[in-house]
C-alpha atoms as a PDB file:
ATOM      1  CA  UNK A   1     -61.393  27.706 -63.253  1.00  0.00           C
ATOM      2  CA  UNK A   2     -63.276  25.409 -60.776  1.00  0.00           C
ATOM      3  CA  UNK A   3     -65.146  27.085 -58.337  1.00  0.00           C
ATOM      4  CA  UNK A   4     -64.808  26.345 -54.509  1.00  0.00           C
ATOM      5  CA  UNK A   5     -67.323  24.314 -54.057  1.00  0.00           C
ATOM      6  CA  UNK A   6     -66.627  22.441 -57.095  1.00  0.00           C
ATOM      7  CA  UNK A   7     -62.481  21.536 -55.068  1.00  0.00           C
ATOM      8  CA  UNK A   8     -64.032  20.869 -51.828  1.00  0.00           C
ATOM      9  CA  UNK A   9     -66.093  17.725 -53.469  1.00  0.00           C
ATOM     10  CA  UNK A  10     -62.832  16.862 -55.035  1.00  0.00           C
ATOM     11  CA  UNK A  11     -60.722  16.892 -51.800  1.00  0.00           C
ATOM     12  CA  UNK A  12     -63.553  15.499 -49.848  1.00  0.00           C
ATOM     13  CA  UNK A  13     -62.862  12.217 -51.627  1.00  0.00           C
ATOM     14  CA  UNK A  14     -58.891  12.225 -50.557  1.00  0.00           C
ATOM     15  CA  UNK A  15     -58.174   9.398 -47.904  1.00  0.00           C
ATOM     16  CA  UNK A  16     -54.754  10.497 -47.271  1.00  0.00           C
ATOM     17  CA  UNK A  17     -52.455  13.522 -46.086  1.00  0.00           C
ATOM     18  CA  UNK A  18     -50.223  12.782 -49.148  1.00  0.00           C
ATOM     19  CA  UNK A  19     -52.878  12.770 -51.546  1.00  0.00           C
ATOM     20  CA  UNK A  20     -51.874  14.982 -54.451  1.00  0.00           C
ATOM     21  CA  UNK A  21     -55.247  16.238 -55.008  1.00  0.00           C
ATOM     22  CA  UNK A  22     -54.087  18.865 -51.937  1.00  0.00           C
ATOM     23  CA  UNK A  23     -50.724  19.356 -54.116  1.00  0.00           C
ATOM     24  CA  UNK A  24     -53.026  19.982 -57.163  1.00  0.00           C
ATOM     25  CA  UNK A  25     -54.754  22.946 -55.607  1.00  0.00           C
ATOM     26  CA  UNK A  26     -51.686  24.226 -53.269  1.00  0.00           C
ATOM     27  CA  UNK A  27     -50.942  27.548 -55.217  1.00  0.00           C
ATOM     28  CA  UNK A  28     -54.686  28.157 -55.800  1.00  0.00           C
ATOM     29  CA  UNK A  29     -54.672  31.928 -53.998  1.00  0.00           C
ATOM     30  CA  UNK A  30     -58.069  31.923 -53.056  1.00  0.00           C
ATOM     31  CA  UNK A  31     -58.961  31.754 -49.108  1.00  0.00           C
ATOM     32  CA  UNK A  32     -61.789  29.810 -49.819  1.00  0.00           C
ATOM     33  CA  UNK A  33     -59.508  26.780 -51.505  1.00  0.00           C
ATOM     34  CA  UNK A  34     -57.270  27.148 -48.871  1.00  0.00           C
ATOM     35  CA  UNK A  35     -59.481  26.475 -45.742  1.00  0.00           C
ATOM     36  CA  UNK A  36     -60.674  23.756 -48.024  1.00  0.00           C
ATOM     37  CA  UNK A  37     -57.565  22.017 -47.717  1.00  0.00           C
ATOM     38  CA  UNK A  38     -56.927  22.871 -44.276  1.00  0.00           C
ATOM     39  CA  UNK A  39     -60.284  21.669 -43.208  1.00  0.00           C
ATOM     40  CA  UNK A  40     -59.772  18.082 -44.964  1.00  0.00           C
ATOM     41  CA  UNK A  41     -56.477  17.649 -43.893  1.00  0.00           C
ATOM     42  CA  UNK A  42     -58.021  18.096 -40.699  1.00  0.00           C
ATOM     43  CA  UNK A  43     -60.636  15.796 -40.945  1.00  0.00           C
ATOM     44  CA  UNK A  44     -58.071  13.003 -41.847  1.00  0.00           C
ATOM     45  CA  UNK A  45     -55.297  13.980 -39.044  1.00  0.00           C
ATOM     46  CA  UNK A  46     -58.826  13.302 -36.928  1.00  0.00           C
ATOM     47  CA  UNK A  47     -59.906  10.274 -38.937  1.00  0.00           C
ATOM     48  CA  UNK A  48     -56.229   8.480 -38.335  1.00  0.00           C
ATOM     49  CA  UNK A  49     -56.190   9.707 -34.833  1.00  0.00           C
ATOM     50  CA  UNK A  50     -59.482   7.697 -34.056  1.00  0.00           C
ATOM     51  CA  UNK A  51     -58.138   5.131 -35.695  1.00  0.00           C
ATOM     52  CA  UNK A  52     -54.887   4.601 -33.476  1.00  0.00           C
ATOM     53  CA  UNK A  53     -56.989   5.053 -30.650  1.00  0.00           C
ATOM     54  CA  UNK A  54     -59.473   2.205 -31.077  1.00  0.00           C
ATOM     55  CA  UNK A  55     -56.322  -0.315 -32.174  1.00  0.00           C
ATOM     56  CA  UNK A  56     -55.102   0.279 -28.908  1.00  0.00           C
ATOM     57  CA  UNK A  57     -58.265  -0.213 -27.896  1.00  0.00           C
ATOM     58  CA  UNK A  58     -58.241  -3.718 -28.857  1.00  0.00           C
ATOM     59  CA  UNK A  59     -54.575  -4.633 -27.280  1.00  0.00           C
ATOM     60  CA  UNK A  60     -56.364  -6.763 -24.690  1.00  0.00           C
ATOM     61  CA  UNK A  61     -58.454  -8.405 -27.366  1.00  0.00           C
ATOM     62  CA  UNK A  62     -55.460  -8.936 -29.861  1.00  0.00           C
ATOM     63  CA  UNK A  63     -53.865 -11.285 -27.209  1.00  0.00           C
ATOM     64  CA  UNK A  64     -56.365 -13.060 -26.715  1.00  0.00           C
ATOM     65  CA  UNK A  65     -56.503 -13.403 -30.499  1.00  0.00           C
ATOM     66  CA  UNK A  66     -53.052 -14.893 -30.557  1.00  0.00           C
ATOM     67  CA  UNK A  67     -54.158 -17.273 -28.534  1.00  0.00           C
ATOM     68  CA  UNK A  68     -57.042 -18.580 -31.143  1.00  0.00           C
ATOM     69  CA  UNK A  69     -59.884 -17.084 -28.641  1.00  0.00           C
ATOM     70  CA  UNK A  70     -62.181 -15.301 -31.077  1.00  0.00           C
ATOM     71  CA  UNK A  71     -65.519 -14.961 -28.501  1.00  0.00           C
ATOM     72  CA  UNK A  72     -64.914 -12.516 -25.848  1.00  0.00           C
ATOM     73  CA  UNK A  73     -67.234 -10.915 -23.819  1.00  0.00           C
ATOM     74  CA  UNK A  74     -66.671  -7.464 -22.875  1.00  0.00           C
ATOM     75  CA  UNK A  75     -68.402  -6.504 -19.230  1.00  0.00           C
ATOM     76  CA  UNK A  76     -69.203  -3.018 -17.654  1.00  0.00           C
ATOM     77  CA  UNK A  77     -72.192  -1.970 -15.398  1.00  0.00           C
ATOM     78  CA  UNK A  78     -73.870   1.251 -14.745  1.00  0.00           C
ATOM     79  CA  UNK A  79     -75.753   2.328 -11.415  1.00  0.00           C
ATOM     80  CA  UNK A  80     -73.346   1.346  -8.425  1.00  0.00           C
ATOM     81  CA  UNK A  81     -73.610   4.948  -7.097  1.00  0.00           C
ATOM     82  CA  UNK A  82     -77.001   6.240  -7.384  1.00  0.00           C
ATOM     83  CA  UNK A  83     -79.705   6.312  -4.696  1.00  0.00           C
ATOM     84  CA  UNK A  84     -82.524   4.864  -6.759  1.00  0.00           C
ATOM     85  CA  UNK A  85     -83.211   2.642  -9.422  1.00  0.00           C
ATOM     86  CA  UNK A  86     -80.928  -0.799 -10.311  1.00  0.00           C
ATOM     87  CA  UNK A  87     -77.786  -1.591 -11.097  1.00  0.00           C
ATOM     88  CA  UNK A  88     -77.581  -2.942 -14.644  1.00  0.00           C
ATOM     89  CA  UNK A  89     -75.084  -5.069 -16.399  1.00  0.00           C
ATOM     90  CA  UNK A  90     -73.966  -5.979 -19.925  1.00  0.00           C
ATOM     91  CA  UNK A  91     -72.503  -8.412 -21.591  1.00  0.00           C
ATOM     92  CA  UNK A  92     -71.208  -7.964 -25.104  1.00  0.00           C
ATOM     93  CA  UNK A  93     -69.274 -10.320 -27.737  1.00  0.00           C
ATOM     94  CA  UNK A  94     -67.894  -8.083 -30.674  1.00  0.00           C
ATOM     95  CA  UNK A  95     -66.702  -9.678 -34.098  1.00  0.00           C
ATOM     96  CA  UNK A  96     -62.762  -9.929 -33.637  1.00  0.00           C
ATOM     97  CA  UNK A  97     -60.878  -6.770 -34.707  1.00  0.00           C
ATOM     98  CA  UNK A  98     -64.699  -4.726 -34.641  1.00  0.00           C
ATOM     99  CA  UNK A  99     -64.207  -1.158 -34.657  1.00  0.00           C
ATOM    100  CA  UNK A 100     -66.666   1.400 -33.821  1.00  0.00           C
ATOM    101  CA  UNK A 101     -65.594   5.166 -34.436  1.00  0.00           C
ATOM    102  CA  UNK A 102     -66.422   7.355 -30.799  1.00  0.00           C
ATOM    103  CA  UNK A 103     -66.949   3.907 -29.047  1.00  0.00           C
ATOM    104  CA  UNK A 104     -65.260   4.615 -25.770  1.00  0.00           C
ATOM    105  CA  UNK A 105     -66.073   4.503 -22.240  1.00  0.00           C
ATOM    106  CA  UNK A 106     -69.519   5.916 -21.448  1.00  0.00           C
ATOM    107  CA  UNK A 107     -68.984   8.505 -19.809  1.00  0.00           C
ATOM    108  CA  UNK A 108     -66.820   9.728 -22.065  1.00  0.00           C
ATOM    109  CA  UNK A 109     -69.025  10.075 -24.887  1.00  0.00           C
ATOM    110  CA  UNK A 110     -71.101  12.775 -25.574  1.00  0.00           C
ATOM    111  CA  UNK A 111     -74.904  12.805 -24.482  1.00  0.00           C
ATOM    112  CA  UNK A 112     -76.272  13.198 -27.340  1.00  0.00           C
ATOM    113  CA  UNK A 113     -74.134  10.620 -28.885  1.00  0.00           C
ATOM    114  CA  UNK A 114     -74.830   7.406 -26.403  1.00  0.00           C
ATOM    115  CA  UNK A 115     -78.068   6.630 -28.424  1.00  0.00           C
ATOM    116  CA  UNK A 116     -76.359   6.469 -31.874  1.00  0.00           C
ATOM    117  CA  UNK A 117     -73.226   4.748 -30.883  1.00  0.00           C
ATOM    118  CA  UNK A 118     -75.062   2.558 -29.460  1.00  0.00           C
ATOM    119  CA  UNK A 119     -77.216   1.748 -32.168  1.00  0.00           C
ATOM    120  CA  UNK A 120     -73.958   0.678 -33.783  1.00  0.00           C
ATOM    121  CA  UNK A 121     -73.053  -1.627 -31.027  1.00  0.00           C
ATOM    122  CA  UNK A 122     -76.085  -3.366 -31.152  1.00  0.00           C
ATOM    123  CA  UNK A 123     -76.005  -3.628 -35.056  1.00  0.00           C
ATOM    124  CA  UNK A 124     -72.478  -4.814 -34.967  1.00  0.00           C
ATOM    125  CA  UNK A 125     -72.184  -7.295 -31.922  1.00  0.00           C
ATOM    126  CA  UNK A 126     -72.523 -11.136 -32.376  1.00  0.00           C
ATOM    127  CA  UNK A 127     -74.060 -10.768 -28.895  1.00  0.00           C
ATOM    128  CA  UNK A 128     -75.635  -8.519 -26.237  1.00  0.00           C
ATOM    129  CA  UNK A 129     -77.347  -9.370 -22.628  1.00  0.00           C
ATOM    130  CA  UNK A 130     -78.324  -7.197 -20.353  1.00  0.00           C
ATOM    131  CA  UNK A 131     -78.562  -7.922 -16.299  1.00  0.00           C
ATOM    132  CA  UNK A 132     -80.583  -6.038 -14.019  1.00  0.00           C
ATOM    133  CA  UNK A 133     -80.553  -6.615 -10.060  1.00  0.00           C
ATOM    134  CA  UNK A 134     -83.416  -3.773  -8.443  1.00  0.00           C
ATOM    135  CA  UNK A 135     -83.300  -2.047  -5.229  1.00  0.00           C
ATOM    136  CA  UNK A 136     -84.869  -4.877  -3.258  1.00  0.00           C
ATOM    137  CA  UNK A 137     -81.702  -7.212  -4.352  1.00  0.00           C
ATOM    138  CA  UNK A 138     -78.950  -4.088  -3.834  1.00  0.00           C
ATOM    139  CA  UNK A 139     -80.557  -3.872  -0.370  1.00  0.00           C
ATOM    140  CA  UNK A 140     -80.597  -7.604   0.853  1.00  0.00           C
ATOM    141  CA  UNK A 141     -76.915  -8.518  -0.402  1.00  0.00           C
ATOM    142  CA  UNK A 142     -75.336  -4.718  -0.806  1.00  0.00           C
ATOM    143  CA  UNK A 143     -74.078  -3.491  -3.906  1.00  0.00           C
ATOM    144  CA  UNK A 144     -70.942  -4.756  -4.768  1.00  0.00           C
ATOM    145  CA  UNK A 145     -72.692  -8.491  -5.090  1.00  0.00           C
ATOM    146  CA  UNK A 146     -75.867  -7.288  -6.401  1.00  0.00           C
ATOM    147  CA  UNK A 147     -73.366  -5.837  -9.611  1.00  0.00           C
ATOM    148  CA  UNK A 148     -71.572  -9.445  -9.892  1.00  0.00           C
ATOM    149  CA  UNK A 149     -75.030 -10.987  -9.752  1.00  0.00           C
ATOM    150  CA  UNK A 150     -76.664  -8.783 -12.483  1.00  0.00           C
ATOM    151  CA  UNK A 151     -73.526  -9.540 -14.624  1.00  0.00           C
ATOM    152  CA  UNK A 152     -73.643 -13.343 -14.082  1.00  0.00           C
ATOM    153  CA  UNK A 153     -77.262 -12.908 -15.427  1.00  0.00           C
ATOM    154  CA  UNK A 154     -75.974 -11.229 -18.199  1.00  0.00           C
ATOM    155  CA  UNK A 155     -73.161 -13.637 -18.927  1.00  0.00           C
ATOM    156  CA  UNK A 156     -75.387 -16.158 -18.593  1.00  0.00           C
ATOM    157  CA  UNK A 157     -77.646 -15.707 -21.262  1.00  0.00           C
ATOM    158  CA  UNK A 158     -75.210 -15.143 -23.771  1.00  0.00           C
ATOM    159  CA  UNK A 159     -75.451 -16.944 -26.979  1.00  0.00           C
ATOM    160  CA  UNK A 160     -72.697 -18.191 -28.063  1.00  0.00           C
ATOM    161  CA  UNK A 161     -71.309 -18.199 -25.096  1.00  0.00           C
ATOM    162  CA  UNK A 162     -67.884 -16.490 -24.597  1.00  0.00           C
ATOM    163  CA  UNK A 163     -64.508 -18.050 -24.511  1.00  0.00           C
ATOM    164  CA  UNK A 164     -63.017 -14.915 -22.289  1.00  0.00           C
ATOM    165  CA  UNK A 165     -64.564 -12.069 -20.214  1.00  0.00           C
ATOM    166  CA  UNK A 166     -62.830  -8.851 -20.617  1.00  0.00           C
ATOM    167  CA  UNK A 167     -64.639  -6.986 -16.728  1.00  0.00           C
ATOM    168  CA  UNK A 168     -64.121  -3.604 -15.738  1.00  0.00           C
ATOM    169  CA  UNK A 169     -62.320  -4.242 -12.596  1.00  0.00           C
ATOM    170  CA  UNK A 170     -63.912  -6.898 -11.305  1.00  0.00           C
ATOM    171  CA  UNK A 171     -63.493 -10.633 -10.832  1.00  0.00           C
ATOM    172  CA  UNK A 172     -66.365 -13.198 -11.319  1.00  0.00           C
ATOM    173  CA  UNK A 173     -66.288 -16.700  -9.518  1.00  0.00           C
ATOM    174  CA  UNK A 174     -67.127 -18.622 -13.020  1.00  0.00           C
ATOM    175  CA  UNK A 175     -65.470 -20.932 -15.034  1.00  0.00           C
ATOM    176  CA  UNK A 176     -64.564 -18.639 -17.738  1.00  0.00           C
ATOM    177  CA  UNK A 177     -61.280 -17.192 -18.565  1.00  0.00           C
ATOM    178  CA  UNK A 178     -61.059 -13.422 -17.328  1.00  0.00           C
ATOM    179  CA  UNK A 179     -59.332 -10.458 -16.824  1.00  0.00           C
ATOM    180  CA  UNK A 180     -59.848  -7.722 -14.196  1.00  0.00           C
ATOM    181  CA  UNK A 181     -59.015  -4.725 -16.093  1.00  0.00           C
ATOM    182  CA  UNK A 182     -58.981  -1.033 -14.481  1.00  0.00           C
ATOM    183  CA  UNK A 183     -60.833   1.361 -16.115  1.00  0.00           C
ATOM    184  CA  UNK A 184     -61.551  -1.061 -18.598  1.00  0.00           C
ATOM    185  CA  UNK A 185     -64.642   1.201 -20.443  1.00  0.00           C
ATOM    186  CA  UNK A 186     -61.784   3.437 -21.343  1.00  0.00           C
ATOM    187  CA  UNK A 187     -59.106   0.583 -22.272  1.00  0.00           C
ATOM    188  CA  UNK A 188     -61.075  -2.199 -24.014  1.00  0.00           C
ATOM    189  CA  UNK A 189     -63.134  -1.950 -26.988  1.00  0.00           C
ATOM    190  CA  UNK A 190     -65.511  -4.786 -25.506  1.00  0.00           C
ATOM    191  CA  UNK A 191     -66.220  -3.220 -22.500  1.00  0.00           C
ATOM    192  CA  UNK A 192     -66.931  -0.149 -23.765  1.00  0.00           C
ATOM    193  CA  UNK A 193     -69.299  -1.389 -25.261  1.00  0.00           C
ATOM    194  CA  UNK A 194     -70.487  -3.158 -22.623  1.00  0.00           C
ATOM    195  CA  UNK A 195     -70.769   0.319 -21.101  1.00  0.00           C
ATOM    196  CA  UNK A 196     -72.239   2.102 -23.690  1.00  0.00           C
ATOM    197  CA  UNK A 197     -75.452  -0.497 -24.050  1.00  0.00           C
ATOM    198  CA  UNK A 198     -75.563  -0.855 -19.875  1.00  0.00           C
ATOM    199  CA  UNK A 199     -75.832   3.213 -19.632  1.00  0.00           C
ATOM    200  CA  UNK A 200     -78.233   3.539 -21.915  1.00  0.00           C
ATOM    201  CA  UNK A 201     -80.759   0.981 -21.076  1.00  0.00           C
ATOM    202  CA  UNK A 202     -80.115   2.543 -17.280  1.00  0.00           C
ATOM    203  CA  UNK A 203     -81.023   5.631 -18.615  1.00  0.00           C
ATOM    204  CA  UNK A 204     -84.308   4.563 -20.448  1.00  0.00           C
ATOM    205  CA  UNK A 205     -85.274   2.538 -17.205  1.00  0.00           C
ATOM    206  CA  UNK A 206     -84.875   5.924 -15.081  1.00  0.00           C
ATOM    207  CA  UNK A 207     -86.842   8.234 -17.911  1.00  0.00           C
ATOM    208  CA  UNK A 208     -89.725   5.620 -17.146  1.00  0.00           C
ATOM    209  CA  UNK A 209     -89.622   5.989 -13.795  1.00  0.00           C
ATOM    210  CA  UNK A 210     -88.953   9.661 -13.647  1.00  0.00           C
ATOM    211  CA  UNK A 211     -92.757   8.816 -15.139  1.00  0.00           C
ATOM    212  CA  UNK A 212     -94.415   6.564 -12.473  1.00  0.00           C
ATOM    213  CA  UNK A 213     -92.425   8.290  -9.795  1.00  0.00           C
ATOM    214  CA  UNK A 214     -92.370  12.045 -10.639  1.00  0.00           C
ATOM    215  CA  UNK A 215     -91.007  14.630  -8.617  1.00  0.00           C
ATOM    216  CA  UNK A 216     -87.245  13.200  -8.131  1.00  0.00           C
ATOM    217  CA  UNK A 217     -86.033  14.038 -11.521  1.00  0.00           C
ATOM    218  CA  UNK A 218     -84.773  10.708 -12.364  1.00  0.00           C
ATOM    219  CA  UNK A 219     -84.611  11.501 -16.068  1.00  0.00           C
ATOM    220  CA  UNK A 220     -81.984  13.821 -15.566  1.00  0.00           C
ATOM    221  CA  UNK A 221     -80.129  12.370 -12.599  1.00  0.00           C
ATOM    222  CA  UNK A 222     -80.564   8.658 -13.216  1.00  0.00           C
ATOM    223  CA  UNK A 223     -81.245   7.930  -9.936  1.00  0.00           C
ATOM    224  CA  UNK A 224     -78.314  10.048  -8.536  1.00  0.00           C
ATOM    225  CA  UNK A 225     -77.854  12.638  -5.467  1.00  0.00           C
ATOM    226  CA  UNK A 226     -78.466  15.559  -7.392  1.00  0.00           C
ATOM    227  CA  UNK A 227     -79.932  18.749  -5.919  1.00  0.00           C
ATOM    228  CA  UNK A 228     -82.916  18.231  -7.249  1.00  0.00           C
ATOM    229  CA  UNK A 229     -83.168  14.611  -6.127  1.00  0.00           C
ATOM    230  CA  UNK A 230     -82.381  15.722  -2.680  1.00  0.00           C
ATOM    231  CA  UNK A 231     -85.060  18.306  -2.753  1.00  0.00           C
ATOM    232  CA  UNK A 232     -87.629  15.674  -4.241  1.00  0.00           C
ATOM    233  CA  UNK A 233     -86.709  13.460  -1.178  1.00  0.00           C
ATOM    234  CA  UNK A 234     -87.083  16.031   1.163  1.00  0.00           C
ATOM    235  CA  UNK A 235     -90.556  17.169  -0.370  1.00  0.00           C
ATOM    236  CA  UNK A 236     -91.944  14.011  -1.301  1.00  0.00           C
ATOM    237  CA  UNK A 237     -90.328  11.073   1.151  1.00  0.00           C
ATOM    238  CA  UNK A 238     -88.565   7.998  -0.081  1.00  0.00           C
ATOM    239  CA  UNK A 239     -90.333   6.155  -3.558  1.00  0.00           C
ATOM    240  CA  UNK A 240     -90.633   2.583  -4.093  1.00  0.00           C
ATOM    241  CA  UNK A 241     -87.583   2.035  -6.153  1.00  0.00           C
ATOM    242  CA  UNK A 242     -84.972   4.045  -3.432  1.00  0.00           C
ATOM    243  CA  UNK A 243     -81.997   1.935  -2.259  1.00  0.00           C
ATOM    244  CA  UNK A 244     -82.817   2.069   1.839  1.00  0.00           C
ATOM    245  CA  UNK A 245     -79.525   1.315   2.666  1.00  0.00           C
ATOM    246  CA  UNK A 246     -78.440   4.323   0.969  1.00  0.00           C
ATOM    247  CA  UNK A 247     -77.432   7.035   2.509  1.00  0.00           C
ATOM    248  CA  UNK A 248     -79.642   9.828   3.285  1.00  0.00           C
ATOM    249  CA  UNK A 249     -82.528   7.046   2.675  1.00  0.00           C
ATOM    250  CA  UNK A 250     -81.299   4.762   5.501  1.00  0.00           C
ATOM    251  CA  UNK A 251     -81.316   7.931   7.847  1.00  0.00           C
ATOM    252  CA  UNK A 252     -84.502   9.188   6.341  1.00  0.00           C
ATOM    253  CA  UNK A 253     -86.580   5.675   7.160  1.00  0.00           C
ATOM    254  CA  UNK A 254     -85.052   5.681  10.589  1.00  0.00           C
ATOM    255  CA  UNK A 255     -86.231   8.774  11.758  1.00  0.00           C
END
């Protein structure tokens, strides 16, 4: 009789819910077998779920596809709401039909997972840019422009350069097919991972600065109105690389 571990190896290699390796060890009586089964059928219900997911993912890429556009640049940025630090923008062009398992909007993905997913993006992608408009920019032309300036930068730079921009709900005076697409991070593939690559190299920026300006605890708020921001502001006064048009900055410098 094969032992436990011995089936688990054996159902660990079936791909499907009909495979009749699970048939083959149905009437085996031992719990152990049976949570074997139940776990891997699991694992596949989970596997095919993903996989649904991400194709509908890719419904605003697909008809584009149709159309014989193969280079589209997905667009997301990260930072509009913090106090401190920049707003940065990405720009990235996937292979047509790419699929990345957990690739979703940023925020959606698990902390500990941004770093690896996003390893994957950059791996996969044809392109990436990155855009990055500071504090001093946010506070001369407010934030709303200062975010469609760092992601003309990042557009910009591309290479090749797209044929379509897939933005999270915004629209970009260039002459480049778009679409404006609400909540995009969670609804497009391309700007997810847009976001993904634009919240992580926000995040590394902040851990450095949580560095040179320590006392704010940027490394764990990113730059935003956490407790223990507030109380950093309060204790040590406005840094270098606060938004001043910001509220409780603005008030703060007034005073």
């Amino acid at each position: 009789m094969q032992t436990i571990k011995e089936i688990t190896a054996i159902l660990a290699e079936a791909r499907d819910l009909n495979d009749a390796r699970f048939d083959q060890f149905a009437d085996d009586s031992r719990a152990g077998v049976q949570k074997a089964i139940t776990k891997r059928k699991k694992e596949i219900q989970a596997e095919l779920d993903e996989e649904i997911r991400l194709d509908e993912m890719l419904r605003y890429e697909k008809a584009l596809y149709q159309d014989g556009v193969t280079l589209i640049a997905g667009i997301d940025e990260v930072g509009r709401g913090p106090l401190a630090g920049p707003v940065v923008a990405a720009a990235v062009i996937l292979p047509q039909n790419c699929k990345i398992k957990g690739l979703n909007d940023s925020k959606k993905i698990p902390k500990k997972k941004h770093q690896l997913i996003y390893e994957q993006v950059m791996a996969e992608a044809l392109a990436v840019e990155i855009g990055i408009k500071d504090q001093t920019v946010i506070d001369q032309v407010n934030i709303y422009e200062a975010t469609k300036l760092a992601m003309l930068d990042a557009i910009s730079q591309l290479s090749p350069q797209p044929q379509a921009l897939l933005i999270d709900a915004m629209k970009l005076d260039i002459p480049i097919a778009q679409q404006s697409i609400i909540k995009g991070d969670a609804n497009s593939l391309s700007i997810a991972a847009a976001s993904i690559v634009a919240k992580v190299t926000r995040d590394q920026m902040m851990a450095d600065y949580d560095k040179e300006f320590p006392g704010y605890d940027f490394a764990q708020n990113a730059g935003y109105g956490t407790k223990s921001h507030l109380e950093g502001l309060e204790k040590l006064g406005v840094s270098p690389i606060h938004r001043q048009t910001f509220e409780p900055i603005k008030s703060m410098l007034n005073k």
